[in-house]
C-alpha atoms as a PDB file:
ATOM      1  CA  UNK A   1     -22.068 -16.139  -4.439  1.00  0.00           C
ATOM      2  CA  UNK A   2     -20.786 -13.491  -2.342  1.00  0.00           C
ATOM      3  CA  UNK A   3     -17.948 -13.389   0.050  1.00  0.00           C
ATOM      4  CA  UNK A   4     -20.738 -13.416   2.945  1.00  0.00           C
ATOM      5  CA  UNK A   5     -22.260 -16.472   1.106  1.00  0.00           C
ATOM      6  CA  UNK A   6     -19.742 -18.090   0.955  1.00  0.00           C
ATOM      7  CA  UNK A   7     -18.069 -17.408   4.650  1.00  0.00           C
ATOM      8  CA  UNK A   8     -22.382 -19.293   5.672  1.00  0.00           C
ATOM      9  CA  UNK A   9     -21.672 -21.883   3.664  1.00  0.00           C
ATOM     10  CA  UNK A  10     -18.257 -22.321   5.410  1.00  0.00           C
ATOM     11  CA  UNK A  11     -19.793 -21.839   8.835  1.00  0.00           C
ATOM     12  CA  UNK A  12     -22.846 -24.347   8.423  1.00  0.00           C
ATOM     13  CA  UNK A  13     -20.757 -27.289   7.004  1.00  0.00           C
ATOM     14  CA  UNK A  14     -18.400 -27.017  10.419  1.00  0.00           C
ATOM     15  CA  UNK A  15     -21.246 -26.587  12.206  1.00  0.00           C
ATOM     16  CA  UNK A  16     -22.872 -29.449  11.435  1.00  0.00           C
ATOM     17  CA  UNK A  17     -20.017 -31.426  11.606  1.00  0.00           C
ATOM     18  CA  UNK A  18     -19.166 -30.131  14.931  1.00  0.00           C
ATOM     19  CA  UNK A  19     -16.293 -28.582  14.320  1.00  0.00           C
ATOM     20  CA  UNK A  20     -16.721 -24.920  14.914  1.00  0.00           C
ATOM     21  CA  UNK A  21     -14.135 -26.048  18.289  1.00  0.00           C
ATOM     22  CA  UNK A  22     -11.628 -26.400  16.395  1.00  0.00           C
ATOM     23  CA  UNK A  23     -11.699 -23.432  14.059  1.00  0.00           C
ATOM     24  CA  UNK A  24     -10.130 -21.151  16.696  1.00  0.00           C
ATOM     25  CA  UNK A  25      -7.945 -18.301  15.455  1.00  0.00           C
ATOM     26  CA  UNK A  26      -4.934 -20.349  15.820  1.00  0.00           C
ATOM     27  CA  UNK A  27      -5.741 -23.526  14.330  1.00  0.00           C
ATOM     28  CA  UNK A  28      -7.610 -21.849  11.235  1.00  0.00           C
ATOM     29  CA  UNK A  29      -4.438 -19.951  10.596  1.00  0.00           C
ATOM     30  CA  UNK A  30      -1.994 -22.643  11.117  1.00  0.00           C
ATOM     31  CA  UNK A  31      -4.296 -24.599   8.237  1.00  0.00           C
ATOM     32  CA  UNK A  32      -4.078 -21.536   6.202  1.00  0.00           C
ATOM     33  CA  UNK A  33      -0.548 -21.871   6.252  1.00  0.00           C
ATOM     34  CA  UNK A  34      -0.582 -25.601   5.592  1.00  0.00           C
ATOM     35  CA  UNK A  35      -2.615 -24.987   2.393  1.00  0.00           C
ATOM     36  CA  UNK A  36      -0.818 -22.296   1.313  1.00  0.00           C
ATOM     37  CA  UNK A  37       1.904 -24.817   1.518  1.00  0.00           C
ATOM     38  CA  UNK A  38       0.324 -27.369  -0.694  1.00  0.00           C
ATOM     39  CA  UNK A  39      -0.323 -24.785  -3.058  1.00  0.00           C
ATOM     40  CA  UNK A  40       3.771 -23.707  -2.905  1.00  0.00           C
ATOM     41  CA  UNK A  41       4.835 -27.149  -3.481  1.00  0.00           C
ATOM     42  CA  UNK A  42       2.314 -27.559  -6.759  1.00  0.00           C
ATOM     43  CA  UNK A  43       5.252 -25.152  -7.976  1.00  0.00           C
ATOM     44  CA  UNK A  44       8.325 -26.310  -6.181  1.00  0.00           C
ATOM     45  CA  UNK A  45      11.165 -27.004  -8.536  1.00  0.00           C
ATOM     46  CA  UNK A  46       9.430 -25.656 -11.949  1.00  0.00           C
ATOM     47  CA  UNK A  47      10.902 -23.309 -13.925  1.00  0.00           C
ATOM     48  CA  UNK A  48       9.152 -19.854 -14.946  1.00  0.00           C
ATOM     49  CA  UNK A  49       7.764 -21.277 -17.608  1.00  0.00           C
ATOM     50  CA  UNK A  50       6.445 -23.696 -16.326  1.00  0.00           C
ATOM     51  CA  UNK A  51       5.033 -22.415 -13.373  1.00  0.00           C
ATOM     52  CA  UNK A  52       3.252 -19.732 -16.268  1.00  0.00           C
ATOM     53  CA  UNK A  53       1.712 -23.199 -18.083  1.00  0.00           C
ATOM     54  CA  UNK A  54       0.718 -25.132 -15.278  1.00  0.00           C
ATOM     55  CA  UNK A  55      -2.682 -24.118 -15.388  1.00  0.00           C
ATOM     56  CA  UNK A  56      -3.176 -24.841 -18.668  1.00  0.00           C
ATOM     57  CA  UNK A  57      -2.352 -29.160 -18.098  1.00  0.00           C
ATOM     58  CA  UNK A  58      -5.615 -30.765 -17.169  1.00  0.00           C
ATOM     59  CA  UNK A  59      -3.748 -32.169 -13.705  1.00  0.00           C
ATOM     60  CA  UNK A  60      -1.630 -29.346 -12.777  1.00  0.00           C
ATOM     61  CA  UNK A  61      -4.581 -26.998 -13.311  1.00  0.00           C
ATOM     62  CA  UNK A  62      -6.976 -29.355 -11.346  1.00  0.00           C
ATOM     63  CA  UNK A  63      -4.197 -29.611  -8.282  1.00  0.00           C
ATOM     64  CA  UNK A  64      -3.983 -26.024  -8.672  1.00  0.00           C
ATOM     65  CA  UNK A  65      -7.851 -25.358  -8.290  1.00  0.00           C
ATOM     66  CA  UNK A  66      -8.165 -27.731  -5.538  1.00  0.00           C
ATOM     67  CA  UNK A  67      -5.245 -25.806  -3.525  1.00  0.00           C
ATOM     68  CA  UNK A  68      -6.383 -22.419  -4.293  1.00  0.00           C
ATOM     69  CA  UNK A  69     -10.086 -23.266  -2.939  1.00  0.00           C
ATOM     70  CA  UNK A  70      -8.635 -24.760   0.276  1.00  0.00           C
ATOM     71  CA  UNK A  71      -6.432 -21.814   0.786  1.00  0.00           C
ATOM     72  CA  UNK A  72      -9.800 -19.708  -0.020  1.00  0.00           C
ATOM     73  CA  UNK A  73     -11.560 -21.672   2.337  1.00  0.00           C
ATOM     74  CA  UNK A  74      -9.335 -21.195   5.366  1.00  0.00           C
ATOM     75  CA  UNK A  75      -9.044 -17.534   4.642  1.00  0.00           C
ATOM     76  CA  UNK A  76     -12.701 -16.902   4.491  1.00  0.00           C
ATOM     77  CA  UNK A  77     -13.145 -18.468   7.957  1.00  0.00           C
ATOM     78  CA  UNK A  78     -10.147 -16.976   9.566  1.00  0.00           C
ATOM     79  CA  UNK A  79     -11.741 -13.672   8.923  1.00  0.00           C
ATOM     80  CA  UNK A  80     -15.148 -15.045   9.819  1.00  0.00           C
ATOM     81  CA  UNK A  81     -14.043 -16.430  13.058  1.00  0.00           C
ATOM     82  CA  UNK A  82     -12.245 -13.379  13.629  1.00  0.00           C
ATOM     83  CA  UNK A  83     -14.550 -10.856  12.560  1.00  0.00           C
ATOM     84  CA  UNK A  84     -12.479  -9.001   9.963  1.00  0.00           C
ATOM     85  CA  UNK A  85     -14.569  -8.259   6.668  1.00  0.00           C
ATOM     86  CA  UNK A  86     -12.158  -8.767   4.258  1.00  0.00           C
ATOM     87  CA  UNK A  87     -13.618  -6.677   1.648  1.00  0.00           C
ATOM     88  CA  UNK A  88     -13.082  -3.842   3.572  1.00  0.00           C
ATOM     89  CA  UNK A  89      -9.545  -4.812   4.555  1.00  0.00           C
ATOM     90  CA  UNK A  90      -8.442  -5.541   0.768  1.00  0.00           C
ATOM     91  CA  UNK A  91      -9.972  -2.404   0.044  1.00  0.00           C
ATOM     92  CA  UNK A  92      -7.961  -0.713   3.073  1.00  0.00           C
ATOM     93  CA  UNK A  93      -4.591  -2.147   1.587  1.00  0.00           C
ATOM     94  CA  UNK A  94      -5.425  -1.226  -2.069  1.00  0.00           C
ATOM     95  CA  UNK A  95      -5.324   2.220  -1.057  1.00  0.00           C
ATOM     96  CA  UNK A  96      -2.790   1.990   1.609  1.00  0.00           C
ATOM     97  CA  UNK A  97      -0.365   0.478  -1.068  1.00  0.00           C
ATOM     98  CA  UNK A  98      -1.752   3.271  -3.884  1.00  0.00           C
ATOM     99  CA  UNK A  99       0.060   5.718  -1.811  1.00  0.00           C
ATOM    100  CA  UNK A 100       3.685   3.348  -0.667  1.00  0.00           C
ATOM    101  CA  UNK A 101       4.030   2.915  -4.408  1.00  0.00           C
ATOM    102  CA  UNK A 102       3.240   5.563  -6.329  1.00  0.00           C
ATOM    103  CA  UNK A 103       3.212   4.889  -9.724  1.00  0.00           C
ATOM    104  CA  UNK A 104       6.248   7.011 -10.843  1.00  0.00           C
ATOM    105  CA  UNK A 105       8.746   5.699  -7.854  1.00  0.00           C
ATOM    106  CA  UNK A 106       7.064   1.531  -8.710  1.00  0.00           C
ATOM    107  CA  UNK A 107       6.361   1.362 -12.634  1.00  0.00           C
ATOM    108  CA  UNK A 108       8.293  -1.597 -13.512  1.00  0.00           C
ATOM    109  CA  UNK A 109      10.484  -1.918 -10.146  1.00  0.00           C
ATOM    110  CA  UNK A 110       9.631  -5.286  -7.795  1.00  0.00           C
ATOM    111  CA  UNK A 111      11.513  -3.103  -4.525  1.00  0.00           C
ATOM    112  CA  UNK A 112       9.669  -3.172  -1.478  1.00  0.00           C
ATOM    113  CA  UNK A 113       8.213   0.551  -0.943  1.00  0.00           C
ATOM    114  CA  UNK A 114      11.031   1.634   1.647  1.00  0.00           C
ATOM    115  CA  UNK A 115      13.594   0.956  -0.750  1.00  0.00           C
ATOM    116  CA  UNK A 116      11.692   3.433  -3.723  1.00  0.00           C
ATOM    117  CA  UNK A 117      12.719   6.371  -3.180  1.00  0.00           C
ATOM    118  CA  UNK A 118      16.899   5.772  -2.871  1.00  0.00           C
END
C-alpha cells in the first residue's frame, strides 16, 4: 500500500463511522501526541539495552507495533486533513538537513546543527 492508500483507508473508516467532525487539525494532533505518548512510555524506565531488545520479546514487540501504527495512523490523517503530502515534506527535510549537517561538521556528533560549527 501506498502512503495515499493508506491516508483512503484512514479517511473511509472515519467516514463511515462519522467521525470525519472530529478529526479537525487540532484534535488529530492532540491524538498524535497522545500516541506518541503511549509509544514513550512502552520505554519509560528501561535501560539502553533494553530499550535496543524490546522488539525482539513477543509482548514488548507487539505493544510496540500496536503504538507505532496508531502514531502512523494519526500522522497520516493530520497531513490528510491538512493537506500536506508528506512525501514531499520528508523529502523537503532530507535535503534541508543534508545541508545543516554536513557530513564533515556531523559524522559521529549528536549536536543540534547551530552548535556544529563552534
Amino acid at each position: 500500500m501506498t502512503i495515499r492508500d493508506l491516508q483512503d483507508a484512514l479517511a473511509l473508516f472515519a467516514r463511515q463511522r462519522d467521525w470525519e467532525q472530529f478529526h479537525t487539525p487540532k484534535n488529530l494532533a492532540m491524538a498524535l501526541a497522545g500516541e506518541a505518548g503511549e509509544l514513550l512510555e512502552l520505554f519509560q524506565w528501561l535501560t539502553p539495552e533494553q530499550s535496543s531488545t524490546l522488539s525482539t520479546q513477543p509482548d514488548g514487540a507487539q505493544a510496540l507495533r500496536q503504538e507505532l501504527a496508531d502514531v502512523f495512523a494519526y500522522l497520516l490523517r493530520l497531513a490528510d486533513v491538512t493537506g500536506i503530502d508528506l512525501e514531499e515534506a520528508l523529502a523537503e527535510k532530507i535535503e534541508l538537513n543534508r545541508h545543516r549537517y554536513p557530513v564533515d561538521l556531523a559524522y559521529g556528533r549528536a549536536e543540534k546543527y547551530t552548535k556544529l560549527g563552534e
